[in-house]
Protein backbone atom coordinates (compact mmCIF):
# COMPACT_ATOMS: atom_id res chain seq x y z
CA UNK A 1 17.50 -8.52 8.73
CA UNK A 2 16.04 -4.86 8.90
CA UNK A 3 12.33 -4.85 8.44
CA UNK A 4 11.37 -2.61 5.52
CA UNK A 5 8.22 0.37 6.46
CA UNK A 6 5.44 -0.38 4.04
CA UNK A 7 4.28 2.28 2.50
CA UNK A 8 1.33 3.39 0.70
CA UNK A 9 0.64 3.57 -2.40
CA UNK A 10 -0.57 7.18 -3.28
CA UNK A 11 -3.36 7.96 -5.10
CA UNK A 12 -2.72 9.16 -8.70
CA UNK A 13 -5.25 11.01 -10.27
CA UNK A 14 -5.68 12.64 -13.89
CA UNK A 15 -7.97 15.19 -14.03
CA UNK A 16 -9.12 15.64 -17.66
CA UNK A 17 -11.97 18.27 -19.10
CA UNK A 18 -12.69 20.20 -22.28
CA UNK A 19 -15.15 22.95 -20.43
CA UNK A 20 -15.36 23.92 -17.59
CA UNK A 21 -18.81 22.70 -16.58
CA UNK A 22 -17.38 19.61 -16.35
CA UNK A 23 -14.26 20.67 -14.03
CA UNK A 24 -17.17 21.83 -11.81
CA UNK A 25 -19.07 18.86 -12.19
CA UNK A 26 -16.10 16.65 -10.69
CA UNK A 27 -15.79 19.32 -7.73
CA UNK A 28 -19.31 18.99 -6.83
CA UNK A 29 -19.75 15.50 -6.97
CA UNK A 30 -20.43 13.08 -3.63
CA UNK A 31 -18.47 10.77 -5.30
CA UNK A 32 -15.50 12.50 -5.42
CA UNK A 33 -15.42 14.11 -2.33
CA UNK A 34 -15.74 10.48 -0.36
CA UNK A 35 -13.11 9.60 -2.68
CA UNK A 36 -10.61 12.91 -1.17
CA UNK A 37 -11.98 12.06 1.94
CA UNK A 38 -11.40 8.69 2.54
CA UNK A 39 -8.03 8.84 1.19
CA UNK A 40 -7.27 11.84 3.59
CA UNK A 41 -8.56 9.98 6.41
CA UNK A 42 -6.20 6.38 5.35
CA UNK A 43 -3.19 8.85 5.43
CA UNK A 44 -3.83 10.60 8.70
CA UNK A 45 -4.33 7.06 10.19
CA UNK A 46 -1.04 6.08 8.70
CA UNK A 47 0.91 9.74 9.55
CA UNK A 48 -0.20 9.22 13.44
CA UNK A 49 1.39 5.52 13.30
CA UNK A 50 4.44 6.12 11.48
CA UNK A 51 4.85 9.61 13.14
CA UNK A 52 4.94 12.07 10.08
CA UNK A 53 4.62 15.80 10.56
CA UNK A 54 2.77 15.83 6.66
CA UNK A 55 2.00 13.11 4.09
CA UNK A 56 2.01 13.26 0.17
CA UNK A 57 -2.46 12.72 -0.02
CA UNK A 58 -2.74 12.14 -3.80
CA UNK A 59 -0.90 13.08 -7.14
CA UNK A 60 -2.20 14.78 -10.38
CA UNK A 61 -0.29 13.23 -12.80
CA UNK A 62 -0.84 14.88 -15.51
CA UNK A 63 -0.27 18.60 -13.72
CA UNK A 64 3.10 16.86 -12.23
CA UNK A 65 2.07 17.66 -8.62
CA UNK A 66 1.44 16.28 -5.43
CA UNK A 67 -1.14 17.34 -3.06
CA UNK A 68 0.22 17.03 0.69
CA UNK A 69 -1.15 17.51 4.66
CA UNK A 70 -0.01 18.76 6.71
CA UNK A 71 -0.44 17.55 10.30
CA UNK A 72 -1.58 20.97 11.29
CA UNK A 73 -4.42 20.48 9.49
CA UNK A 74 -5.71 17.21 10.19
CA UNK A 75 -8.36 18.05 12.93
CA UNK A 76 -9.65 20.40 9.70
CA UNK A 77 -9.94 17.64 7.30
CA UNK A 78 -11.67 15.17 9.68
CA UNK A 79 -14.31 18.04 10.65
CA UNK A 80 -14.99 18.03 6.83
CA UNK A 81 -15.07 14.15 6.69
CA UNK A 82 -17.55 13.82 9.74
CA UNK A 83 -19.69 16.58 8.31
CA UNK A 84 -19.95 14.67 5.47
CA UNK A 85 -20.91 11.43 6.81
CA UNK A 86 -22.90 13.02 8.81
CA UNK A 87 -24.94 14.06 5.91
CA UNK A 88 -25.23 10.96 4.86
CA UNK A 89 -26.26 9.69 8.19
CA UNK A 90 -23.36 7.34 8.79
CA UNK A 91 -23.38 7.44 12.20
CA UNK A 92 -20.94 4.49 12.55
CA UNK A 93 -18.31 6.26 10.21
CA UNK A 94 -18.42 9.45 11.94
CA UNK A 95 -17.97 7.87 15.57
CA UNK A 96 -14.55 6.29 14.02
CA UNK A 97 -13.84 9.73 12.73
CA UNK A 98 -14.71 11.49 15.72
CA UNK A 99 -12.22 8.81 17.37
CA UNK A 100 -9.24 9.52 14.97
CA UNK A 101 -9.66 13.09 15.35
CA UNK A 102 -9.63 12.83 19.44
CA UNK A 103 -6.54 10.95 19.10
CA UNK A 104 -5.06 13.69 16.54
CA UNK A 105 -5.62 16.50 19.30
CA UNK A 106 -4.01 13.92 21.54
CA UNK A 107 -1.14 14.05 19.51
CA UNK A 108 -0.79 17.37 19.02
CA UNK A 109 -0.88 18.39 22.44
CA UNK A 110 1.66 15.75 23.38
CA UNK A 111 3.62 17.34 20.70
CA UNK A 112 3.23 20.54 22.58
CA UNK A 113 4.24 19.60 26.02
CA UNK A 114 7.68 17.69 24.66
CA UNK A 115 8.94 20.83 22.96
């Protein structure tokens, strides 16, 4: 018996405003941002496991899109996640990200050398 990969589920979001204020409201907020960020950081931890060069982050349904990362820019995204953490002085979350991301760059140059 073959053992099925489980995969994620991916974040669906539907991102509803009548002005515009609002729009920028959702862009600015903490909230949202840990939100992005979290879920980018849960799919780079699963790309560098299952070996994925870019990873479907999050879908807005009702604009019929995906929004996906590439691997290329994962040492990007976790500079933006530790930043933020580190504005919120969560020293203990930014030492895990600082982690993933030194294993990223350890990827990608081992990517490097094999090609």
């Amino acid at each position: 018996m073959g053992r099925k990969k489980k995969t994620r589920e991916i974040l669906t979001l539907e991102i509803l405003y009548d002005e515009k204020e609002e729009l920028d409201e959702l862009i600015g907020s903490q909230d949202f941002h840990q939100l992005l960020l979290d879920e980018a950081v849960k799919v780079i931890e699963e790309s560098i496991k299952n070996k994925q060069k870019e990873v479907k982050l999050f879908s807005i349904s009702n604009l019929d899109c995906f929004v996906i990362l590439e691997k290329s820019n994962f040492p990007k995204v976790l500079s933006k996640a530790i930043e933020f953490y580190e504005g919120r002085e969560d020293y203990d979350k930014c030492a895990e990200l600082v982690k993933l991301k030194k294993k990223v760059n350890e990827t990608k140059k081992g990517n490097k050398r094999s090609t």
